[in-house]
C-alpha atoms as a PDB file:
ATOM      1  CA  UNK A   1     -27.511 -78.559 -10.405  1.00  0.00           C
ATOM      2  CA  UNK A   2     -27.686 -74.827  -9.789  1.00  0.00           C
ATOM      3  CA  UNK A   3     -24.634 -73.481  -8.392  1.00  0.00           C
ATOM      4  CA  UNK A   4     -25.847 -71.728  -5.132  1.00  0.00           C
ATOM      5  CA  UNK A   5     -24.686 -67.536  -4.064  1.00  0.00           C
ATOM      6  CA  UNK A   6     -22.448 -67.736  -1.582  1.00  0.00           C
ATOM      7  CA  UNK A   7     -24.574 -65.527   1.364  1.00  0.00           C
ATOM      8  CA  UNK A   8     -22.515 -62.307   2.523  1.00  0.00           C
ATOM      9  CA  UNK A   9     -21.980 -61.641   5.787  1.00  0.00           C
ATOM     10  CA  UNK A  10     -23.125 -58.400   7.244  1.00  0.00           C
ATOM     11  CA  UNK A  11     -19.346 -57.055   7.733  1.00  0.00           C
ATOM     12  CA  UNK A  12     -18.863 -58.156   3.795  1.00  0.00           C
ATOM     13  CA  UNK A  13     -22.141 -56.374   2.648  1.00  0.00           C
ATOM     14  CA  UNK A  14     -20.310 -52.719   4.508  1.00  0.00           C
ATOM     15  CA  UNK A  15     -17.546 -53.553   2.888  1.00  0.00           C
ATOM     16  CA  UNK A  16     -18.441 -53.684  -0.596  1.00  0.00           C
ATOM     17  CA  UNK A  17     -20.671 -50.895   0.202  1.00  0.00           C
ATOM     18  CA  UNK A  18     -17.618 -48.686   1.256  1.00  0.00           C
ATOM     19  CA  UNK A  19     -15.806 -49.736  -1.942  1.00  0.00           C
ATOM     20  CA  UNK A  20     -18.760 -48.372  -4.261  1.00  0.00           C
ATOM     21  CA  UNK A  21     -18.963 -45.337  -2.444  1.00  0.00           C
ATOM     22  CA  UNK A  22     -14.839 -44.922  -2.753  1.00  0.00           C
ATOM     23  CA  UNK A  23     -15.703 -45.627  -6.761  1.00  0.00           C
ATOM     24  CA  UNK A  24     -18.450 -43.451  -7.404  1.00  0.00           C
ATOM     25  CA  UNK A  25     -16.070 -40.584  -5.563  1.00  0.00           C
ATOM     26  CA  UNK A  26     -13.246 -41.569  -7.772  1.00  0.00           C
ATOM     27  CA  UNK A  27     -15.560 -41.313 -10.938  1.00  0.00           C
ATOM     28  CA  UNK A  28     -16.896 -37.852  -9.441  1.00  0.00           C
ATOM     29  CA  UNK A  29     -12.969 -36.416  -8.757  1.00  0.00           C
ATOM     30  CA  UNK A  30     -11.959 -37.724 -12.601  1.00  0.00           C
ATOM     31  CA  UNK A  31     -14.889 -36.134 -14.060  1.00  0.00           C
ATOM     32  CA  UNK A  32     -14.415 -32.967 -12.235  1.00  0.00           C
ATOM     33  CA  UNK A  33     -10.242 -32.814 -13.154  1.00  0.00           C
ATOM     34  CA  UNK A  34     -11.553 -33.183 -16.769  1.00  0.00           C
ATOM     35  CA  UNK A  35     -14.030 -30.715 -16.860  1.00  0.00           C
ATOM     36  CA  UNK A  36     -10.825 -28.426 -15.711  1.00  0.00           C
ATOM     37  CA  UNK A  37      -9.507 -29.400 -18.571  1.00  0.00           C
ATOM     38  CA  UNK A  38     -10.586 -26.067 -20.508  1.00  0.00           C
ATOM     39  CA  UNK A  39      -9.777 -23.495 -18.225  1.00  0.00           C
ATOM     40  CA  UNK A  40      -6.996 -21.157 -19.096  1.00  0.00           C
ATOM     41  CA  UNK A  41      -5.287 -19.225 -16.561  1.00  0.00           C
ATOM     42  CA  UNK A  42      -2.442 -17.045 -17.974  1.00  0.00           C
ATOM     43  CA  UNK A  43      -1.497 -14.270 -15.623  1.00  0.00           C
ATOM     44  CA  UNK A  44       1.875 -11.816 -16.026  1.00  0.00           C
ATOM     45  CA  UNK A  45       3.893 -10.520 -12.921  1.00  0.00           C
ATOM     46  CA  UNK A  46       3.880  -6.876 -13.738  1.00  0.00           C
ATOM     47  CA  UNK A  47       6.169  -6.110 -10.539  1.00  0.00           C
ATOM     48  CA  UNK A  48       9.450  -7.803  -8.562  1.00  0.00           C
ATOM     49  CA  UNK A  49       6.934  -8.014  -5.619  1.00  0.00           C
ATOM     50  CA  UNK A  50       4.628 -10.051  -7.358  1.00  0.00           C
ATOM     51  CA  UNK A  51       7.065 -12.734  -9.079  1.00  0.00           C
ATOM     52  CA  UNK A  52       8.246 -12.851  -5.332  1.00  0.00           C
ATOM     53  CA  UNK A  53       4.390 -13.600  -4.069  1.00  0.00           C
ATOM     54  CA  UNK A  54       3.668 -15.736  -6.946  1.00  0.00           C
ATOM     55  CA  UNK A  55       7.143 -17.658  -6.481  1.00  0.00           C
ATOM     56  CA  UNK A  56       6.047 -18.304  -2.559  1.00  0.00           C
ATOM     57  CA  UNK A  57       2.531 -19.543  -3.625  1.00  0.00           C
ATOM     58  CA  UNK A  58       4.532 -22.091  -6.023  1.00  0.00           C
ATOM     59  CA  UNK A  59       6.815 -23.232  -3.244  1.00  0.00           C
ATOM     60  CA  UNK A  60       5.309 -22.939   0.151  1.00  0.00           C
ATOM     61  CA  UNK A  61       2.568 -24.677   2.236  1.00  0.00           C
ATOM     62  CA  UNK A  62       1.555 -21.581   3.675  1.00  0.00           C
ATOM     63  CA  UNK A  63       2.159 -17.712   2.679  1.00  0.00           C
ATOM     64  CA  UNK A  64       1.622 -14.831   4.722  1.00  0.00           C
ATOM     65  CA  UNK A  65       1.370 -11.519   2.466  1.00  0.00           C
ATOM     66  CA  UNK A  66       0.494  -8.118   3.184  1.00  0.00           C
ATOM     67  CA  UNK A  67      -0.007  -5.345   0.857  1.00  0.00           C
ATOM     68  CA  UNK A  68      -2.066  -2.335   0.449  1.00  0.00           C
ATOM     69  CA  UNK A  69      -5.141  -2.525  -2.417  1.00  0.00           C
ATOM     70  CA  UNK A  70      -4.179  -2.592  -6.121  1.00  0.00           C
ATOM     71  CA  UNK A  71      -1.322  -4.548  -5.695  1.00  0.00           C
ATOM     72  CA  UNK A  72      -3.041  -7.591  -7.129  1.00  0.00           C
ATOM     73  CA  UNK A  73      -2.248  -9.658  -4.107  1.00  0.00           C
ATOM     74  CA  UNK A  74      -6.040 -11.620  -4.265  1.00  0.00           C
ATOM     75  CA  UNK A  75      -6.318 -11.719  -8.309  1.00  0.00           C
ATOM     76  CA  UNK A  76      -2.276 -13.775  -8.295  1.00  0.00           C
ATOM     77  CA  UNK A  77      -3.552 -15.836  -5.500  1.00  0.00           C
ATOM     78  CA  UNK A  78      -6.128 -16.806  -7.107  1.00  0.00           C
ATOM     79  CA  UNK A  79      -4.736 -17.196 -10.490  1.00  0.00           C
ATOM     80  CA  UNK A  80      -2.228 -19.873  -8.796  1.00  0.00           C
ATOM     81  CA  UNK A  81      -4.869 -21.428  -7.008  1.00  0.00           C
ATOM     82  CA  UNK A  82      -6.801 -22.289 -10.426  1.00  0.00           C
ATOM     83  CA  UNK A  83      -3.616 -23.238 -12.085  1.00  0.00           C
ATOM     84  CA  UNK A  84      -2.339 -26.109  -9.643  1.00  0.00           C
ATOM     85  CA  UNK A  85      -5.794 -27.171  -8.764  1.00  0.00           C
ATOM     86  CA  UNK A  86      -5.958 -28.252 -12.834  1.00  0.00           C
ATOM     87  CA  UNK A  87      -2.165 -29.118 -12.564  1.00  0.00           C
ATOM     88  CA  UNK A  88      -2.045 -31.065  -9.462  1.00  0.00           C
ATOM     89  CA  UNK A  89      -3.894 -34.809  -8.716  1.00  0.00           C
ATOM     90  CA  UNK A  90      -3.392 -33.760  -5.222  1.00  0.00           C
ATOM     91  CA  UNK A  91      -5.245 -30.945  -4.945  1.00  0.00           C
ATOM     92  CA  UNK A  92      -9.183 -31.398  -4.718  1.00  0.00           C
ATOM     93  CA  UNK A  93     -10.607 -27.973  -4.474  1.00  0.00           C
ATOM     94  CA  UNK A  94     -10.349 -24.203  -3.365  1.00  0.00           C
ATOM     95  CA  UNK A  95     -11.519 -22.629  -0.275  1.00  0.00           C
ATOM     96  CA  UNK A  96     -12.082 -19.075   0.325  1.00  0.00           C
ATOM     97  CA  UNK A  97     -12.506 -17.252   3.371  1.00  0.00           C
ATOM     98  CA  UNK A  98     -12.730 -13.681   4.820  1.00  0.00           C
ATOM     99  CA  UNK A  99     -12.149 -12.261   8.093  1.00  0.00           C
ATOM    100  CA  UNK A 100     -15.309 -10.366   8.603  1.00  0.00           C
ATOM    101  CA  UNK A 101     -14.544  -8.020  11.043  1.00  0.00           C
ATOM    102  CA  UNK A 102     -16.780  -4.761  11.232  1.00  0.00           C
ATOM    103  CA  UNK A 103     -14.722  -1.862  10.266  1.00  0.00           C
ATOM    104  CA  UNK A 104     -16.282   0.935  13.416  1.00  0.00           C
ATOM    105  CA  UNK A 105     -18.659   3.346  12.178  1.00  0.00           C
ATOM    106  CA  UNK A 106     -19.583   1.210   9.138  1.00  0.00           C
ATOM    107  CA  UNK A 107     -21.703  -1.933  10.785  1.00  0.00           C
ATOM    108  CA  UNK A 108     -24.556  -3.472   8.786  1.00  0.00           C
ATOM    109  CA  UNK A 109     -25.905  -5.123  11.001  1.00  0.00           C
ATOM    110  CA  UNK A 110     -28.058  -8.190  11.393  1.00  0.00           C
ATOM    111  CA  UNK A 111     -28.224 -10.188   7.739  1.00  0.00           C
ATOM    112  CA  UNK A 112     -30.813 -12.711   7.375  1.00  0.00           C
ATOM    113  CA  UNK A 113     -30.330 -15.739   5.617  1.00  0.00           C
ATOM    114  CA  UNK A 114     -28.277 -19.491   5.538  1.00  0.00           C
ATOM    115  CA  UNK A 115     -24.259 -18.848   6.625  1.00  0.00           C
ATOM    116  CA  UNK A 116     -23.559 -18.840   2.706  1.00  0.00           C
ATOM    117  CA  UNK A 117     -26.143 -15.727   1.965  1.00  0.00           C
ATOM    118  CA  UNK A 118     -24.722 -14.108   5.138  1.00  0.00           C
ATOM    119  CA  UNK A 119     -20.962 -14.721   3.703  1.00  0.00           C
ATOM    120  CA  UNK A 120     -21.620 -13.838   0.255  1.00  0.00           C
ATOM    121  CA  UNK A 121     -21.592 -10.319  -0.002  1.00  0.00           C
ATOM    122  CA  UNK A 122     -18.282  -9.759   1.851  1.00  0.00           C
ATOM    123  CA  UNK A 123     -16.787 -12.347  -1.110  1.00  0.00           C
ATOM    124  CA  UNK A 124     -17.358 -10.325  -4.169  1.00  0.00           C
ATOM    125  CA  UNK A 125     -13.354  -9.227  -4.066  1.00  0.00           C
ATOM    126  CA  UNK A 126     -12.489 -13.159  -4.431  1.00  0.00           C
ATOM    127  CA  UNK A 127     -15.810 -13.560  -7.343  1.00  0.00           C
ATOM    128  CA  UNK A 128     -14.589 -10.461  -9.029  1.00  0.00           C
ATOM    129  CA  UNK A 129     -10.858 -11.550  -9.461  1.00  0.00           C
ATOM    130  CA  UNK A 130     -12.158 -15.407 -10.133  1.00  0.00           C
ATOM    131  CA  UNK A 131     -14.398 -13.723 -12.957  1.00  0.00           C
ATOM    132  CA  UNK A 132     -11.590 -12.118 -14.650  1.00  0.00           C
ATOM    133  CA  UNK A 133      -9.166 -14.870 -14.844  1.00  0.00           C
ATOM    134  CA  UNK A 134     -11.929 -17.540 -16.708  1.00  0.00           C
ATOM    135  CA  UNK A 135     -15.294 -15.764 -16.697  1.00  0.00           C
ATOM    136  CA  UNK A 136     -18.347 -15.221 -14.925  1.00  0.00           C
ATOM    137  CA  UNK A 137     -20.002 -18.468 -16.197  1.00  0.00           C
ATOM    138  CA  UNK A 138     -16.751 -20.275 -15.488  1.00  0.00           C
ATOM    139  CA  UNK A 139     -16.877 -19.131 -12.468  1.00  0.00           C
ATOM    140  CA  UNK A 140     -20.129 -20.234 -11.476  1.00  0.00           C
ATOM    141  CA  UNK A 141     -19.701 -23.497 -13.074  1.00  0.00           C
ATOM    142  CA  UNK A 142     -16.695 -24.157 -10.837  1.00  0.00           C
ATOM    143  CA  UNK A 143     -18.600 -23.151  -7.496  1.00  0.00           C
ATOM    144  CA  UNK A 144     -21.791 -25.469  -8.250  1.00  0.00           C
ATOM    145  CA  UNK A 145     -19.393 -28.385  -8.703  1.00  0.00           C
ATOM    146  CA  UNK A 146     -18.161 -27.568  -5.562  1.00  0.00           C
ATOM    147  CA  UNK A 147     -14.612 -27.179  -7.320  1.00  0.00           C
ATOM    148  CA  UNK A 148     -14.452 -23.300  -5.380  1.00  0.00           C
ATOM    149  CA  UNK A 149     -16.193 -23.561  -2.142  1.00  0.00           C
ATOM    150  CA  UNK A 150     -16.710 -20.432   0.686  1.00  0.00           C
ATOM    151  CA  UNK A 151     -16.077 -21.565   3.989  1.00  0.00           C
ATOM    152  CA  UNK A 152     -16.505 -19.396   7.210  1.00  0.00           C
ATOM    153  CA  UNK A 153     -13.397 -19.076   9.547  1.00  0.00           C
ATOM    154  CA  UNK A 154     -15.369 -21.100  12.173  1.00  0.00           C
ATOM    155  CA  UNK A 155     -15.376 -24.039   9.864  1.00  0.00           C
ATOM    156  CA  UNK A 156     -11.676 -24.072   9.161  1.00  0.00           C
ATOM    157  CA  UNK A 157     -11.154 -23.820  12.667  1.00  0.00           C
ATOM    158  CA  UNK A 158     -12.864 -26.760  13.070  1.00  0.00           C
ATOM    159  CA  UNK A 159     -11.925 -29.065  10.352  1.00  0.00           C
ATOM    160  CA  UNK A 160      -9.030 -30.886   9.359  1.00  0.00           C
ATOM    161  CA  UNK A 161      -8.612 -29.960   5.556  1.00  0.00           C
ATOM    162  CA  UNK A 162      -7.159 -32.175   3.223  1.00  0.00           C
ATOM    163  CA  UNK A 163      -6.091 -32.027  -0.500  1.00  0.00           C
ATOM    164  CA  UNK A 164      -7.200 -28.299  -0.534  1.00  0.00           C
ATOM    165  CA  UNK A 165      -5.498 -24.518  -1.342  1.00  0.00           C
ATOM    166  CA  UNK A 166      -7.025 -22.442   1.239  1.00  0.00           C
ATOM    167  CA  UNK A 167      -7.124 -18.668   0.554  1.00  0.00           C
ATOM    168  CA  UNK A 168      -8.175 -16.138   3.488  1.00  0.00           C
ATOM    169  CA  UNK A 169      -8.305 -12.707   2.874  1.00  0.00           C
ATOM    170  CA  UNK A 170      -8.603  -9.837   5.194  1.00  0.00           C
ATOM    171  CA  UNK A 171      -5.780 -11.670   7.043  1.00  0.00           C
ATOM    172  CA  UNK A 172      -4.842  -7.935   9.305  1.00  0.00           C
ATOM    173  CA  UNK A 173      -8.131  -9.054  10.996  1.00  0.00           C
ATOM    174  CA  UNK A 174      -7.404 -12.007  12.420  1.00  0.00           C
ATOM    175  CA  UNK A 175      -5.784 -12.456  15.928  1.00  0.00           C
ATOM    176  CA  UNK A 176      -2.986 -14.405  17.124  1.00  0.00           C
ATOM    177  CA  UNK A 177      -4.545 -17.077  18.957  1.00  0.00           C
ATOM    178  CA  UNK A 178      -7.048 -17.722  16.236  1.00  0.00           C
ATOM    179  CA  UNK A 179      -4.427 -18.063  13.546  1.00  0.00           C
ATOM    180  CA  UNK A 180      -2.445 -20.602  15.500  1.00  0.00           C
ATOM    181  CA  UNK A 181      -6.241 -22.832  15.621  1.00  0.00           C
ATOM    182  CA  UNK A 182      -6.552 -22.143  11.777  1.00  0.00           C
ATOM    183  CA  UNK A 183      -2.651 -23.479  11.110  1.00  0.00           C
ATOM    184  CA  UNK A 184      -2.823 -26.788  13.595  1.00  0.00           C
ATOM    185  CA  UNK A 185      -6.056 -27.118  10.741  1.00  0.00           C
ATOM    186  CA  UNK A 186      -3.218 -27.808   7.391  1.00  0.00           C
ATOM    187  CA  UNK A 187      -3.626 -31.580   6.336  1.00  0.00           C
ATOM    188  CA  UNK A 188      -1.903 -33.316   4.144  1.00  0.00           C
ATOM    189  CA  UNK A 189      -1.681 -32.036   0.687  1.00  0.00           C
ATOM    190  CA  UNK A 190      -2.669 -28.755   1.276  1.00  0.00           C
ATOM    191  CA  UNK A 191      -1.729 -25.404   1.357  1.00  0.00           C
ATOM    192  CA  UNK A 192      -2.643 -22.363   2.930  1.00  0.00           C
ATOM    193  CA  UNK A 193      -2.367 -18.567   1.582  1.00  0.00           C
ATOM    194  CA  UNK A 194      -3.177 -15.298   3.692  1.00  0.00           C
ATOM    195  CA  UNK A 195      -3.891 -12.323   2.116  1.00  0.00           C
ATOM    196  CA  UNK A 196      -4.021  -8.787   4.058  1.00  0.00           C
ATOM    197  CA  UNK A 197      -2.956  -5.137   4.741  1.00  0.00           C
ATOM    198  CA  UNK A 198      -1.170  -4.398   7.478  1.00  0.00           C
ATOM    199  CA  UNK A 199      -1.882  -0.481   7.728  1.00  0.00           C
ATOM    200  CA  UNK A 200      -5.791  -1.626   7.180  1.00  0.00           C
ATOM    201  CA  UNK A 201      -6.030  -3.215  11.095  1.00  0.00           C
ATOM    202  CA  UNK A 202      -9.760  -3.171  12.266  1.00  0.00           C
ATOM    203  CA  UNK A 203      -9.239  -5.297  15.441  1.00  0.00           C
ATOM    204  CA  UNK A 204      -9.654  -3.486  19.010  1.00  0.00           C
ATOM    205  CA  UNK A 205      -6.087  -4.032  20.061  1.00  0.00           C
ATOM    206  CA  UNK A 206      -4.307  -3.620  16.696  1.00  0.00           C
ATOM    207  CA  UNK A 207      -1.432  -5.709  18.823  1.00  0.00           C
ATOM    208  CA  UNK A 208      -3.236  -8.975  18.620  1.00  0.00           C
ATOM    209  CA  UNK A 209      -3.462  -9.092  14.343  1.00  0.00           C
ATOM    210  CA  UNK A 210      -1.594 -11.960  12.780  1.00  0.00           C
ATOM    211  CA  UNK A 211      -0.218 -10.933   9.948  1.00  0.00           C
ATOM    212  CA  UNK A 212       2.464  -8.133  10.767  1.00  0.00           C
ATOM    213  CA  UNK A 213       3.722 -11.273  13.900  1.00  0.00           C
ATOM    214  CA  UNK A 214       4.183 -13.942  11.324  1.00  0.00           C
ATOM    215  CA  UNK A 215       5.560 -11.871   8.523  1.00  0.00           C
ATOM    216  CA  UNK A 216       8.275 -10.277  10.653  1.00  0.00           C
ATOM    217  CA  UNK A 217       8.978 -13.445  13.535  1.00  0.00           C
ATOM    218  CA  UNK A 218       8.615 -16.185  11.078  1.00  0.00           C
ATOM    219  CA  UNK A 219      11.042 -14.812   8.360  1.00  0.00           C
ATOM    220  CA  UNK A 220      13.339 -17.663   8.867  1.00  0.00           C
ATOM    221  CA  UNK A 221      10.881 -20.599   9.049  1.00  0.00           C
ATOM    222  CA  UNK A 222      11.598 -22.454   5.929  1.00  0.00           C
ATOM    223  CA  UNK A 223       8.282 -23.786   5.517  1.00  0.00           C
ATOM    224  CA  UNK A 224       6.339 -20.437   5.533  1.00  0.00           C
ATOM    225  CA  UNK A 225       6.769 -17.332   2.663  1.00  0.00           C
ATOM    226  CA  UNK A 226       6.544 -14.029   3.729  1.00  0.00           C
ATOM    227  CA  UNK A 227       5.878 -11.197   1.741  1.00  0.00           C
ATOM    228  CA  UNK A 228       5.525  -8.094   1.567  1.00  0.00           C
ATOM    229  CA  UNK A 229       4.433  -5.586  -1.249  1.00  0.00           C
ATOM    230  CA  UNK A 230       4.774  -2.138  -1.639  1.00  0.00           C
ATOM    231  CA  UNK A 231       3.684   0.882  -3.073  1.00  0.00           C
ATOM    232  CA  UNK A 232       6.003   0.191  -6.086  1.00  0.00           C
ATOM    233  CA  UNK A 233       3.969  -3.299  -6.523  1.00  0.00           C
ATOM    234  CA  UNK A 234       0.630  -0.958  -7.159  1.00  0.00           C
ATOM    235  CA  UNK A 235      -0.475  -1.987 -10.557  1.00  0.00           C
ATOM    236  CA  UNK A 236      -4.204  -0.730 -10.116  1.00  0.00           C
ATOM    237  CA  UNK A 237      -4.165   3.137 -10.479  1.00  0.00           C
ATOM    238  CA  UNK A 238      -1.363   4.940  -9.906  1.00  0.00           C
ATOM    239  CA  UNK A 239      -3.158   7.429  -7.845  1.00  0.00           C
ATOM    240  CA  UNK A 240      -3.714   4.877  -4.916  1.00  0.00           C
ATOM    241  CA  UNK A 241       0.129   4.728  -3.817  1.00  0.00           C
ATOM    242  CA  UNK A 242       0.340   8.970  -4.641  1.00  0.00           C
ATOM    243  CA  UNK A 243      -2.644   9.382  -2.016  1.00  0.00           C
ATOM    244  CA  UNK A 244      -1.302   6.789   0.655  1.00  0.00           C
ATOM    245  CA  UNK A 245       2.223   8.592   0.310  1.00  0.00           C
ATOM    246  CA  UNK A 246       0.289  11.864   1.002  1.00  0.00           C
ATOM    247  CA  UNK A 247      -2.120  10.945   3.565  1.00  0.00           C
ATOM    248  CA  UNK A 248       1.171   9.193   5.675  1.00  0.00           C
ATOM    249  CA  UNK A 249       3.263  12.865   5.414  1.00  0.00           C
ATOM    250  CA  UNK A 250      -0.230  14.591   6.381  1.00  0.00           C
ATOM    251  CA  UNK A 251      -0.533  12.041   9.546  1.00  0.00           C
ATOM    252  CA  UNK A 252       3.271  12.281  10.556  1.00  0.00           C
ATOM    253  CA  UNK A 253       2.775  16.054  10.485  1.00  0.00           C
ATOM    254  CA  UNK A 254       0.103  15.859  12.549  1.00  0.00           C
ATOM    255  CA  UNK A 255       1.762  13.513  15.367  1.00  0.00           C
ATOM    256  CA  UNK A 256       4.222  16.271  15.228  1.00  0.00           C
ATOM    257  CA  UNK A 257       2.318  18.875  16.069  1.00  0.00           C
END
């Protein structure tokens, strides 16, 4: 006699359900670690200041860090991004993210497009520095499987993230009040690095930018890094930090007079 199938109930049928899905996600996450398998990331600290950022990244949940351009500050953070996302089981994926704040005078006005056309000129800094570390196919192959994703500063706002390294760039940008929404955002697993220039402020009230408030009041927070490079971190072209130095003595002569 035919042994009869026991009927599921409609409670048991979601449940297996859910466990297939939670499989098939597993399956996706292993096949995804392996294909990070061969990507090399080898990076040198050419400066104290960057062994210091670098040694925060390593250690910290969340890193503030300002510095002026050429100081490599976006091309370390992301070299440490790639290197514990292949290192770590907890860590899923990347984010990226740019405060977007028009710089007066220099508007572009209305961009047509999906949110992710819109975005994606203002990320070539993070797709240049990605591209140099492992290449521009690399690079690409790691955004379409969703390994490096660009996320607006709306959606971080408004999303618990898990299992992720966050980097946000153009950090001087971003107001007080709005940082504290994107922090209450870190879930577990995760960590959190902003990226910025201090002297490069494009909000109305330079008073209300982040990154100059957490840097100096939140020195002694264990859980946060702070750091700050200088013009003897500049590892670009020596003639960046020689024309800052000179357009600061030009500007303090000026206030003088």
């Amino acid at each position: 006699m035919a042994r009869r199938k026991k009927k599921l109930t409609p409670e048991e049928v979601e449940s297996e359900l859910r466990e297939m899905d939670s499989w098939r996600e597993q399956e996706q996450y292993k096949a995804q670690k392996k294909e990070l398998e061969n990507v090399s990331v080898n990076v040198k600290c050419k400066t104290p200041g960057q062994k210091t950022l670098v040694k925060a990244i390593r250690s910290k949940e969340v890193i503030f860090c300002s510095g002026m351009a050429g100081t490599g500050k976006t091309y370390l953070a992301c070299a440490q991004a790639l290197k514990m996302l292949k290192n770590f089981a907890k860590y899923d994926k990347i984010i990226i993210a740019k405060s977007v704040t028009a710089i007066p005078g220099e508007e572009i006005g209305f961009l047509k497009g999906t949110w992710e056309e819109k975005m994606e000129p203002f990320m070539w800094s993070f797709w240049t520095n990605f591209e140099k570390l492992v290449g521009k196919a690399e690079t690409s192959r790691l955004r379409n499987m969703g390994l490096i994703e660009v996320w607006p500063l709306a959606f971080i706002r408004g999303s618990n993230i898990d299992n992720t390294i966050t980097i946000v760039d153009e950090a001087q940008n971003i107001t007080k009040s709005t940082m504290k929404t994107i922090l209450t955002r870190l879930g577990k697993d995760s960590k959190m690095i902003f990226l910025g220039d201090s002297d490069q402020v494009d909000l109305k009230r330079k008073s209300d930018s982040c990154l100059d408030f957490y840097i100096n009041k939140f020195t002694d927070f264990e859980p946060f890094g702070m750091v700050r490079l200088t013009a003897d971190d500049e590892v670009r072209n020596p003639l960046i930090s020689k024309y800052l130095a000179k357009l600061a003595e030009i500007e303090k002569n000026d206030e003088k007079n």
